[in-house]
PDB file of N, CA and C in Angstrom:
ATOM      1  N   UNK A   1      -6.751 -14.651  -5.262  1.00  0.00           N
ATOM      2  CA  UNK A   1      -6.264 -13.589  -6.126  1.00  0.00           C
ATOM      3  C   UNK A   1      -5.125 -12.887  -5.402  1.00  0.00           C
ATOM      4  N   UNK A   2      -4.108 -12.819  -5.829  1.00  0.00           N
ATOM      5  CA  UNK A   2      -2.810 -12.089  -5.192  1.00  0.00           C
ATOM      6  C   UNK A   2      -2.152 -11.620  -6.104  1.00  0.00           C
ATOM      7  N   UNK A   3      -2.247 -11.136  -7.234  1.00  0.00           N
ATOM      8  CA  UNK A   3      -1.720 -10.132  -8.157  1.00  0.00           C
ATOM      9  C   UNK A   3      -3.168  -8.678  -8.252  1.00  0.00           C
ATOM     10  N   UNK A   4      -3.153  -8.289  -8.971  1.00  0.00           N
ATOM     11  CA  UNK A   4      -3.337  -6.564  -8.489  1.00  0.00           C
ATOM     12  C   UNK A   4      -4.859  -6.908 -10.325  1.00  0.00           C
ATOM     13  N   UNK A   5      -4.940  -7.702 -10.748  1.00  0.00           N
ATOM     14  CA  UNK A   5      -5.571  -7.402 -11.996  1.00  0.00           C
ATOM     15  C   UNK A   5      -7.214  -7.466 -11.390  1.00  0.00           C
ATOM     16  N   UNK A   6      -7.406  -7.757 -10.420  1.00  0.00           N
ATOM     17  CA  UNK A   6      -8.816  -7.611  -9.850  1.00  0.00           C
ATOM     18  C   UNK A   6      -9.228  -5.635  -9.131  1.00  0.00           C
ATOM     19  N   UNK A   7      -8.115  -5.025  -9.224  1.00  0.00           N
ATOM     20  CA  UNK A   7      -8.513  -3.632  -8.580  1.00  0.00           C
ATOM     21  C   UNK A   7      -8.359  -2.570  -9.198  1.00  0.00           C
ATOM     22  N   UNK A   8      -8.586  -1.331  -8.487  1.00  0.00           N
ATOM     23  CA  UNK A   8      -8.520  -0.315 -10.105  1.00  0.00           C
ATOM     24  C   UNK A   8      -7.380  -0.135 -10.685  1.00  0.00           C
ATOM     25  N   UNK A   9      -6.862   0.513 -11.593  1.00  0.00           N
ATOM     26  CA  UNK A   9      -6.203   0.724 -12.467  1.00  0.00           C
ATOM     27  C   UNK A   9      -4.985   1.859 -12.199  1.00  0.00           C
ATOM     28  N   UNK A  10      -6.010   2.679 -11.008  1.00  0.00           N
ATOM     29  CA  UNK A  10      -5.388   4.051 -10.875  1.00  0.00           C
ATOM     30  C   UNK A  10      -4.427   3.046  -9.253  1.00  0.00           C
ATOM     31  N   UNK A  11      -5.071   2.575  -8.398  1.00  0.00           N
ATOM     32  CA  UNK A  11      -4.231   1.831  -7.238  1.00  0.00           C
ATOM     33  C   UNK A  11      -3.026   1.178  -8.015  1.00  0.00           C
ATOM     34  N   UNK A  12      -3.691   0.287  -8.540  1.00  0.00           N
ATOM     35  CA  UNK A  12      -2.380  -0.905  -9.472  1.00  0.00           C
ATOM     36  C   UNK A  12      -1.917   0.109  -9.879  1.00  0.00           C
ATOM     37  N   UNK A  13      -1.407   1.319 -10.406  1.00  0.00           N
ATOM     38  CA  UNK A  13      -0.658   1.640 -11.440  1.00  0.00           C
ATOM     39  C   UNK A  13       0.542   2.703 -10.149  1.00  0.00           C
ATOM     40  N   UNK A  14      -0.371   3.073  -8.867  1.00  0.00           N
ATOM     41  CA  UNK A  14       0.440   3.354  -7.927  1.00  0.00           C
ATOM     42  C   UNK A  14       1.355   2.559  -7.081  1.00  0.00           C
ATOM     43  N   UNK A  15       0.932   1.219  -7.214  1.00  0.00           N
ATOM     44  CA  UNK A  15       1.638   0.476  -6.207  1.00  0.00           C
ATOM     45  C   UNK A  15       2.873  -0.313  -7.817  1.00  0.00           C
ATOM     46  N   UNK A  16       2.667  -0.188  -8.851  1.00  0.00           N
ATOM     47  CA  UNK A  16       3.612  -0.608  -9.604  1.00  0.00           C
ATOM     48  C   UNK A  16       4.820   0.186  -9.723  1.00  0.00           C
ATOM     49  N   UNK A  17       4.341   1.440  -9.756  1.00  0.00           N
ATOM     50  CA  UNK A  17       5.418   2.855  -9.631  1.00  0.00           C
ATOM     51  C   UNK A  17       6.873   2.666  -8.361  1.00  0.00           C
ATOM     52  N   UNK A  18       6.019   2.171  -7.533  1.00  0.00           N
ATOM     53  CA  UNK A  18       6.824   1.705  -6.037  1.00  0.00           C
ATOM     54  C   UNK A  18       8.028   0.985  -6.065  1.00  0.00           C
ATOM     55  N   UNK A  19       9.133   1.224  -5.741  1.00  0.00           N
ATOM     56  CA  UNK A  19      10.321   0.729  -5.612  1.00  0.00           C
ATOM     57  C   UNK A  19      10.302  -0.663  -4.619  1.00  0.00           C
ATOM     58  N   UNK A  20      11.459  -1.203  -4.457  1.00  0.00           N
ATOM     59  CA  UNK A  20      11.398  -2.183  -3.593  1.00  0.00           C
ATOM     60  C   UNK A  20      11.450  -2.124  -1.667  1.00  0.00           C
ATOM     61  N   UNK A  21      12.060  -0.893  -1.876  1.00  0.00           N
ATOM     62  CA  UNK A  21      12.217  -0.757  -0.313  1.00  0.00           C
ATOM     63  C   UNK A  21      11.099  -0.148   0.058  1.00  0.00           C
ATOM     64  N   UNK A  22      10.209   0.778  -0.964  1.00  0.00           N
ATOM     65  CA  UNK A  22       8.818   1.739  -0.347  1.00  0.00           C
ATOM     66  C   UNK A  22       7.579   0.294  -0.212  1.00  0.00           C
ATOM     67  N   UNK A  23       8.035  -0.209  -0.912  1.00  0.00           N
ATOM     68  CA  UNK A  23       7.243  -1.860  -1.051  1.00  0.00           C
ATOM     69  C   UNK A  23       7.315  -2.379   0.519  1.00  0.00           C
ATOM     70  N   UNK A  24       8.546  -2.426   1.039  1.00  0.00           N
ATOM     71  CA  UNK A  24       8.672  -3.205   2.101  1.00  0.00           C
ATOM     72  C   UNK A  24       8.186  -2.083   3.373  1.00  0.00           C
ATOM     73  N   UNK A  25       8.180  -1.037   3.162  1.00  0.00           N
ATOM     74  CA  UNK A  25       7.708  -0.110   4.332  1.00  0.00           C
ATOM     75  C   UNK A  25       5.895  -0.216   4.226  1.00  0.00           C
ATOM     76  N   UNK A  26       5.566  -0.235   2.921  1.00  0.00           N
ATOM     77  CA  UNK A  26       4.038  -0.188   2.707  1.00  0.00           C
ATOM     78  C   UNK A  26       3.588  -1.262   3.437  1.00  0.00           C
ATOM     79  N   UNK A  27       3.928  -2.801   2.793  1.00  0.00           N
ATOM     80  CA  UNK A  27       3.125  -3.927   3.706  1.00  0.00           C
ATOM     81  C   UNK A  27       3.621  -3.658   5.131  1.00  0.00           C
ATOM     82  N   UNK A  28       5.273  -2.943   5.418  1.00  0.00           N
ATOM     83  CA  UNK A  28       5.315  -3.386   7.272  1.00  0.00           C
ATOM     84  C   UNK A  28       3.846  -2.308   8.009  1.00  0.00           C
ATOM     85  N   UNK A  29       3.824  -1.052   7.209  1.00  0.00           N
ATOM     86  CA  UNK A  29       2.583  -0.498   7.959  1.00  0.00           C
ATOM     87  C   UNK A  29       1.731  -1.237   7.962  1.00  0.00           C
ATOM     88  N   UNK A  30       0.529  -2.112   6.846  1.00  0.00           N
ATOM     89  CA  UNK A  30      -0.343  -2.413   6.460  1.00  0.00           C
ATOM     90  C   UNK A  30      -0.597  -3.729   7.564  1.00  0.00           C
ATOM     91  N   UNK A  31       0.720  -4.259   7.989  1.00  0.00           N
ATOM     92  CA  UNK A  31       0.677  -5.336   9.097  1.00  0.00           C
ATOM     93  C   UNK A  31       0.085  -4.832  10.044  1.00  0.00           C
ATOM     94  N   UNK A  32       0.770  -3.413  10.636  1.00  0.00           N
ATOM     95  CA  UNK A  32       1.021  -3.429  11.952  1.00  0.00           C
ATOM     96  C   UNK A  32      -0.870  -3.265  12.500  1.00  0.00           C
ATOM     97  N   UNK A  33      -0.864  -3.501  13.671  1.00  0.00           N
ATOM     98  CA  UNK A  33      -2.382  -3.477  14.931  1.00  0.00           C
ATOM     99  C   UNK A  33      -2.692  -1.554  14.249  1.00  0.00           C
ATOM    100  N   UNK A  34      -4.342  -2.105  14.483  1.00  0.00           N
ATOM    101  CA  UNK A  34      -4.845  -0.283  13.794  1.00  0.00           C
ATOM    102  C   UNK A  34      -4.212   0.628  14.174  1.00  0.00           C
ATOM    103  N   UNK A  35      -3.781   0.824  15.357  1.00  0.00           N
ATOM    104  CA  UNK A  35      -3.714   2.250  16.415  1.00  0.00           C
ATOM    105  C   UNK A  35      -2.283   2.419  15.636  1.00  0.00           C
ATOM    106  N   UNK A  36      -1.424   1.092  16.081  1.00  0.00           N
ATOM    107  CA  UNK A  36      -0.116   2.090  15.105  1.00  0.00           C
ATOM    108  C   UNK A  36       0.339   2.094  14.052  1.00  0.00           C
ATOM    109  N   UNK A  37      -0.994   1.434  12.986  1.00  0.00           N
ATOM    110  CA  UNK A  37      -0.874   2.148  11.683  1.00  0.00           C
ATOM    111  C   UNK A  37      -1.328   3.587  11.610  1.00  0.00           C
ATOM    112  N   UNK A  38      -2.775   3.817  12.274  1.00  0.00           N
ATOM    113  CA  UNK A  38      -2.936   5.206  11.984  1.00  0.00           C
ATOM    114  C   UNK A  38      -1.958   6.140  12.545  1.00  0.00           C
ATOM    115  N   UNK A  39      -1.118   5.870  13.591  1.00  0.00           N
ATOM    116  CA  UNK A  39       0.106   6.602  14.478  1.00  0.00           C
ATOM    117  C   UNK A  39       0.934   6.915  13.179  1.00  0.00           C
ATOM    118  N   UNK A  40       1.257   5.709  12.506  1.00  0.00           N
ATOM    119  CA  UNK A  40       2.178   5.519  11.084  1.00  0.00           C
ATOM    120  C   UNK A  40       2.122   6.728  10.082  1.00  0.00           C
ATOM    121  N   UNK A  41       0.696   6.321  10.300  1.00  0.00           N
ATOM    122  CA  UNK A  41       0.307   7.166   8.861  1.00  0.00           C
ATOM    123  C   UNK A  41       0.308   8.626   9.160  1.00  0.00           C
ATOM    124  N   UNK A  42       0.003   8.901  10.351  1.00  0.00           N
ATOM    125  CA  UNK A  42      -0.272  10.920  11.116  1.00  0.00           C
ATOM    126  C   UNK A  42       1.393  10.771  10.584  1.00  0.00           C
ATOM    127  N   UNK A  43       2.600  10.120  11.171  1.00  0.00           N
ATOM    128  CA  UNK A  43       3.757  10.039  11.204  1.00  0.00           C
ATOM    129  C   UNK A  43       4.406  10.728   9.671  1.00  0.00           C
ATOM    130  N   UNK A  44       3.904   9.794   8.668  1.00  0.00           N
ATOM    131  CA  UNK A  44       3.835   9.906   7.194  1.00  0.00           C
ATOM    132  C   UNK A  44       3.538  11.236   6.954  1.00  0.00           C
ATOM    133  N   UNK A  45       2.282  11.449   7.423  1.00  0.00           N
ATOM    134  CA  UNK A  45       1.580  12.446   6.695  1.00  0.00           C
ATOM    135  C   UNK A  45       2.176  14.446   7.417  1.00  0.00           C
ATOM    136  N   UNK A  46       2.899  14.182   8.350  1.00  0.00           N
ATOM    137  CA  UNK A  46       3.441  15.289   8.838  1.00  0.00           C
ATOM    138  C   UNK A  46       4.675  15.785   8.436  1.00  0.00           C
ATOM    139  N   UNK A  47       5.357  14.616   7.923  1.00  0.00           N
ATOM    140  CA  UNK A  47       6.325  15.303   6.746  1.00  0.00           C
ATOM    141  C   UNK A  47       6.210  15.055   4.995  1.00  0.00           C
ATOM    142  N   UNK A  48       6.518  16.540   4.964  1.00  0.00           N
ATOM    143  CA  UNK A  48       6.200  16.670   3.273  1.00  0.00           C
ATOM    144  C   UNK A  48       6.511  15.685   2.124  1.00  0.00           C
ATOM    145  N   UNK A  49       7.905  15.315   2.940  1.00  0.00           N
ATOM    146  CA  UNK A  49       8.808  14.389   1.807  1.00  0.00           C
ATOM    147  C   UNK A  49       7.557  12.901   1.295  1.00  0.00           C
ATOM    148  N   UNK A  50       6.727  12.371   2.814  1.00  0.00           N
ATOM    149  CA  UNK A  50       6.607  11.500   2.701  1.00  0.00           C
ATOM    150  C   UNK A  50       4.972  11.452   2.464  1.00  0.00           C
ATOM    151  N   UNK A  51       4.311  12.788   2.138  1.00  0.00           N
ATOM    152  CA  UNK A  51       2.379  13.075   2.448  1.00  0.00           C
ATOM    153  C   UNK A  51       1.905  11.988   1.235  1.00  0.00           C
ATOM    154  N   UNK A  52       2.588  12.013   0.244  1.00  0.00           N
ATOM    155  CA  UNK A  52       1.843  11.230  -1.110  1.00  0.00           C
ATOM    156  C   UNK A  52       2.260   9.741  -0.615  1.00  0.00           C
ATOM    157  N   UNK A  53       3.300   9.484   0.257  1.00  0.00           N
ATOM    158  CA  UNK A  53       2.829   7.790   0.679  1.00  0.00           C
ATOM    159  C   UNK A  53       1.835   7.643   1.715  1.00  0.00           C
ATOM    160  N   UNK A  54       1.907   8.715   2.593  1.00  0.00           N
ATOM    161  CA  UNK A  54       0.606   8.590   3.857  1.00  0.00           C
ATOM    162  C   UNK A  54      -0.553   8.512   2.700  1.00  0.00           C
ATOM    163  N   UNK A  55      -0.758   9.061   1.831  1.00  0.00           N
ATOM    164  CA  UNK A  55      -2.594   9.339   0.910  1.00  0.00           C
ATOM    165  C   UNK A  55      -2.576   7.604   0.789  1.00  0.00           C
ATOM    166  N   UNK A  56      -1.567   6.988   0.262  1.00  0.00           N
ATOM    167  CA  UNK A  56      -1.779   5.847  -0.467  1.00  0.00           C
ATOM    168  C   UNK A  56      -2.031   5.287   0.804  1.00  0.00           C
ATOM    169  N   UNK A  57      -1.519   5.168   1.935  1.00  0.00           N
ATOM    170  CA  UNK A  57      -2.108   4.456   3.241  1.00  0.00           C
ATOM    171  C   UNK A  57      -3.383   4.744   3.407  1.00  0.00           C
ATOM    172  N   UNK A  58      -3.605   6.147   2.954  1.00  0.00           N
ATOM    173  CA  UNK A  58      -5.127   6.296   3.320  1.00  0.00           C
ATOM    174  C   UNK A  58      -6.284   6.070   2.819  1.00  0.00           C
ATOM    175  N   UNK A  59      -5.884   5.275   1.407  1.00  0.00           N
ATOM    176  CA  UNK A  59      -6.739   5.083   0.341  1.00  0.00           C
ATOM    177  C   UNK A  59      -7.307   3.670   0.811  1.00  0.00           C
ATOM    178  N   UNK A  60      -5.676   3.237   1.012  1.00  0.00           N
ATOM    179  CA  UNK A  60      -5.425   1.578   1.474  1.00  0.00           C
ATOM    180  C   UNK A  60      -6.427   1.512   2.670  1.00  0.00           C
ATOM    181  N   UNK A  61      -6.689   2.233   3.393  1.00  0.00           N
ATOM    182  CA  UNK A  61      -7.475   2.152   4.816  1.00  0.00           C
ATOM    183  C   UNK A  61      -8.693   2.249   4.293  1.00  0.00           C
ATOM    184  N   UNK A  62      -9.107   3.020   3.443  1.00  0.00           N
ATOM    185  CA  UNK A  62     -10.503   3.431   2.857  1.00  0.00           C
ATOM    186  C   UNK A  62     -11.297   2.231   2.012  1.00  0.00           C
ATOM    187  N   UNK A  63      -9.938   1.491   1.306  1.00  0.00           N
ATOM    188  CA  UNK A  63     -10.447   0.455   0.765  1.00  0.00           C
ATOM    189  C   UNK A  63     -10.997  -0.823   1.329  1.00  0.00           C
ATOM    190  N   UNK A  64     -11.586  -1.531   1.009  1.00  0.00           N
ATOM    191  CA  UNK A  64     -12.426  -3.092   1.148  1.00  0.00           C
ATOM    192  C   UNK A  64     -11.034  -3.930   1.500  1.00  0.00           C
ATOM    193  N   UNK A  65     -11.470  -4.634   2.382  1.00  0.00           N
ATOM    194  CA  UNK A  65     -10.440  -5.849   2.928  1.00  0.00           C
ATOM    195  C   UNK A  65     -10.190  -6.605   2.201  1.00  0.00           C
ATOM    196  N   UNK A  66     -10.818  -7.070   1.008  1.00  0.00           N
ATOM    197  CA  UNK A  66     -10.089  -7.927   0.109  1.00  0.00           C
ATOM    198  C   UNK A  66      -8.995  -7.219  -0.837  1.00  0.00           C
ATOM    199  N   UNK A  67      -9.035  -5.699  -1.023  1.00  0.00           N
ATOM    200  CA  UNK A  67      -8.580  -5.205  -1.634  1.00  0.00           C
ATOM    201  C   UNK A  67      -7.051  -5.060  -0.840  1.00  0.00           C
ATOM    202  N   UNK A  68      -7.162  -4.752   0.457  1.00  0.00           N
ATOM    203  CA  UNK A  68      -6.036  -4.723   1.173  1.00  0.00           C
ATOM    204  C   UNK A  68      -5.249  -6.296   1.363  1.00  0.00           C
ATOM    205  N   UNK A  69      -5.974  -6.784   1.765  1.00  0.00           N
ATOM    206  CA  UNK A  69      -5.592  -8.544   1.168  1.00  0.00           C
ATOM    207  C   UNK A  69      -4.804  -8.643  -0.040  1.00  0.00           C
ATOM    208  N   UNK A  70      -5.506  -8.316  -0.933  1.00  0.00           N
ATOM    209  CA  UNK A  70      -4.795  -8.533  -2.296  1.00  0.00           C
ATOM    210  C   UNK A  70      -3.186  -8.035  -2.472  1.00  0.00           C
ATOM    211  N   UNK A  71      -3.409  -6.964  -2.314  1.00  0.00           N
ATOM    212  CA  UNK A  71      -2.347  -5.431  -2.080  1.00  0.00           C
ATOM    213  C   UNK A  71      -1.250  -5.894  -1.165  1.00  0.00           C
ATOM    214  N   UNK A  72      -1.671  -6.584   0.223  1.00  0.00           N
ATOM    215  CA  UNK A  72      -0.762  -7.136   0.673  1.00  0.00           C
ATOM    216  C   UNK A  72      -0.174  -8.141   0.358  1.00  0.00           C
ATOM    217  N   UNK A  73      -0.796  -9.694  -0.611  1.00  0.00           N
ATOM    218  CA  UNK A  73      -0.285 -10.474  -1.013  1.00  0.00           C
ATOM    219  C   UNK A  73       1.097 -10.021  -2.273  1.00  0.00           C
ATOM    220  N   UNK A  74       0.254  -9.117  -3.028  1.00  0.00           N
ATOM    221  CA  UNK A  74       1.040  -8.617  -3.688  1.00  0.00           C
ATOM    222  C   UNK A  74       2.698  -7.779  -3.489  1.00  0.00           C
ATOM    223  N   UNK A  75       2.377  -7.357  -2.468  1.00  0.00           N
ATOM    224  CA  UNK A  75       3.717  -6.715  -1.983  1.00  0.00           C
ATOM    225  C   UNK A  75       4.456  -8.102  -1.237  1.00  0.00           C
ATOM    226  N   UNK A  76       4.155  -9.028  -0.946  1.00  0.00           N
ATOM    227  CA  UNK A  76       5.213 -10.045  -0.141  1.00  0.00           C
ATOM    228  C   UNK A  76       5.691 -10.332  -1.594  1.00  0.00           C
ATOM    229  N   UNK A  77       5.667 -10.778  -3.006  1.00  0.00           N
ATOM    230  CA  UNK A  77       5.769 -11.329  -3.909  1.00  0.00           C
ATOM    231  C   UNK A  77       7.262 -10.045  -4.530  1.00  0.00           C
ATOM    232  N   UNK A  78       8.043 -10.504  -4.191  1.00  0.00           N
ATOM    233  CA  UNK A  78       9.225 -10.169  -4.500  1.00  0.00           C
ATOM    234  C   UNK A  78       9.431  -8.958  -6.342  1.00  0.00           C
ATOM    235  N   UNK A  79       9.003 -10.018  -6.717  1.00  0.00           N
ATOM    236  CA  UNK A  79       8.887  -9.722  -8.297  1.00  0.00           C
ATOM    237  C   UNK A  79       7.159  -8.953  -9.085  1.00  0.00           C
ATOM    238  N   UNK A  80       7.123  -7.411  -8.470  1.00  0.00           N
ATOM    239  CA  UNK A  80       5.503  -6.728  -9.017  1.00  0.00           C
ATOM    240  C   UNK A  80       5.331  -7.798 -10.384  1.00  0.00           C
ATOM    241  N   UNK A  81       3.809  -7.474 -10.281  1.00  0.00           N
ATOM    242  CA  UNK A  81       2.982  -8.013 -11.432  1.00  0.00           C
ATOM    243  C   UNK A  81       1.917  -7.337 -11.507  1.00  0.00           C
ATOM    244  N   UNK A  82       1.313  -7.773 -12.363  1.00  0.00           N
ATOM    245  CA  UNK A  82      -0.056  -7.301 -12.365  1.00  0.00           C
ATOM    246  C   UNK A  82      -0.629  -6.118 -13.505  1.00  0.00           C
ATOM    247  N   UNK A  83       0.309  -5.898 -14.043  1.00  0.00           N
ATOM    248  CA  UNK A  83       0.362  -4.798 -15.401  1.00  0.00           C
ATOM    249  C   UNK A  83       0.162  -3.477 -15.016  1.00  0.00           C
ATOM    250  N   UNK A  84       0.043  -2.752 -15.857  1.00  0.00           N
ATOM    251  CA  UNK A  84      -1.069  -1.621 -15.762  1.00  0.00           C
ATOM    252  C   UNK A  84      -1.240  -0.848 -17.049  1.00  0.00           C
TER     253      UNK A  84
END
């Protein structure tokens, strides 16, 4: 499964909203080793401009590994899918 129709409605409908370049910053966090994603995300979350993409990291962290799996397949895929 690597399109987004297996997860909720309210995630899919956030990660569809997402432009192409916030796309490419989301999976490079979601790659990186734990310590400096969570570094990433304190990073995110200390300026204002950027607190509502740190939440979505933090949801992403909160969620089930297949879900982050998915989420990540989905963001390498150039062209979103998955409806909402």
């Amino acid at each position: 499964m690597d399109d987004l129709e297996g997860i909720e409605p309210a995630l899919r409908d956030r990660l569809n909203a997402l432009g192409p370049e916030t796309r490419a910053v989301l999976l490079h966090v979601l790659k990186l080793p734990d310590l400096e994603r969570v570094r990433s995300i304190g990073e995110f979350y200390s300026d204002p401009r950027t607190r509502d993409f740190s939440q979505l990291l933090v949801d992403l962290e909160e969620s089930s590994p297949q879900t982050r799996a998915v989420v990540m397949g989905y963001l390498r895929d150039p062209e979103p899918r998955g409806g909402s």
